[in-house]
Protein backbone atom coordinates (compact mmCIF):
# COMPACT_ATOMS: atom_id res chain seq x y z
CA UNK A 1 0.00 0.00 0.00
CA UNK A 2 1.57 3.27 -0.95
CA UNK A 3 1.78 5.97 1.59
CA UNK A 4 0.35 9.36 0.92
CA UNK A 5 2.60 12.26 2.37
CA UNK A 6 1.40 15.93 2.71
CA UNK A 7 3.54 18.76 2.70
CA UNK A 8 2.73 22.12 4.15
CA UNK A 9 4.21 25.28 3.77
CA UNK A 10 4.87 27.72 6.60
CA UNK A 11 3.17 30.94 6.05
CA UNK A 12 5.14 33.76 7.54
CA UNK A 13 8.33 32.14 5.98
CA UNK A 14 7.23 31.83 2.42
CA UNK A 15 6.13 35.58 2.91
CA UNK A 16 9.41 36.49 3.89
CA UNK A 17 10.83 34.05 1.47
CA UNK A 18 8.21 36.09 -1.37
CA UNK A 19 9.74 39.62 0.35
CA UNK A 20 13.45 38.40 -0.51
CA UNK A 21 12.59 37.33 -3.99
CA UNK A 22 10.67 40.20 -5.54
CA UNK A 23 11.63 39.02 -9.06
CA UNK A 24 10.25 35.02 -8.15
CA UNK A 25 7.21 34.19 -10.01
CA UNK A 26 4.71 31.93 -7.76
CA UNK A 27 2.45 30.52 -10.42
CA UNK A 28 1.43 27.19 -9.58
CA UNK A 29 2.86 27.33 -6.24
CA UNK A 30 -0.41 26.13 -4.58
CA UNK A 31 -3.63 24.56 -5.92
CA UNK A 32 -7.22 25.15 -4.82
CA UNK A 33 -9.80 23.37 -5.72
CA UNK A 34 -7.84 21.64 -8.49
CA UNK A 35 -6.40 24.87 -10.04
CA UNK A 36 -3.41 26.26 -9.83
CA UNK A 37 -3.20 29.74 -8.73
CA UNK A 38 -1.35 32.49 -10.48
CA UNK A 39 1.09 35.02 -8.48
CA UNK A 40 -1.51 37.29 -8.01
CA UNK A 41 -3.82 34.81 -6.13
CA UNK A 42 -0.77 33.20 -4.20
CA UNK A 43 0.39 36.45 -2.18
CA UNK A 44 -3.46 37.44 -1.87
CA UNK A 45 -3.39 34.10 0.15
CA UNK A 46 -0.14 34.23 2.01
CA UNK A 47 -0.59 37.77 2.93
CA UNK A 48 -4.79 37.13 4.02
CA UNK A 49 -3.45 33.87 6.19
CA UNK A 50 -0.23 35.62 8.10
CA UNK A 51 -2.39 38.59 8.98
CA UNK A 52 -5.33 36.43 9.94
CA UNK A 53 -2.52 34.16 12.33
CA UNK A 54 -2.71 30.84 10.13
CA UNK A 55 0.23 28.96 10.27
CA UNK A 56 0.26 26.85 7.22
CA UNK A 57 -1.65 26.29 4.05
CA UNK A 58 -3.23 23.43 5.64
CA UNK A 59 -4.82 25.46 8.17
CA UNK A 60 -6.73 27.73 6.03
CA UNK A 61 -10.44 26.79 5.56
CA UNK A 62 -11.36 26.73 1.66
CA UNK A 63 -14.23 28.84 2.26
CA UNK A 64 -12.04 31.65 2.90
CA UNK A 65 -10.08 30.82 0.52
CA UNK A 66 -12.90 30.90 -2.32
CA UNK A 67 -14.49 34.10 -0.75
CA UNK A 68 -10.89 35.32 -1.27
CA UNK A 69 -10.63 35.18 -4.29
CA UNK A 70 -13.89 35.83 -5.13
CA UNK A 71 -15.18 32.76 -6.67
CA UNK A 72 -18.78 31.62 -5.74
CA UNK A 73 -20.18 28.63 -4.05
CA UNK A 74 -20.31 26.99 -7.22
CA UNK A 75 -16.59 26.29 -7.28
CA UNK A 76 -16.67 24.62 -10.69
CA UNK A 77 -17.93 27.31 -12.51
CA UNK A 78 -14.22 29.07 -11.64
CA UNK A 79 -12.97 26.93 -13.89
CA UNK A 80 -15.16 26.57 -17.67
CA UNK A 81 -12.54 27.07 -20.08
């Protein structure tokens, strides 16, 4: 039986990490929902969960993440092509 790891990303650090590297691209960094989110989206998220005191990605719940980024309840509909 394979073993599933998950790997979480400290918060504060990858801000400062984000701070150091102005230049750094973070498309595709994280995932939500089964997209990818662009650079824009990623600090929107790092910066919303270090001032709201969350730890790692794990911690943040995806509601606040969707309502974030402004996508609706219907999740899906984020991503018609």
């Amino acid at each position: 039986m394979r073993k599933v790891h998950h790997i979480t990303t400290n918060m504060r650090g990858f801000q400062n990490w984000m701070k150091r590297n102005p230049r750094k691209r973070t498309d595709g960094y994280f995932s939500f929902a089964g997209r990818e989110l662009n650079h824009e989206e990623v600090k929107k998220v790092v910066d919303y969960a270090v001032e709201k005191g969350y730890r790692s990605d794990a911690d943040i719940p995806g509601e606040e993440v969707a309502q974030l980024l402004n996508w609706d309840e219907n999740i899906e509909k984020n991503f018609e092509k």
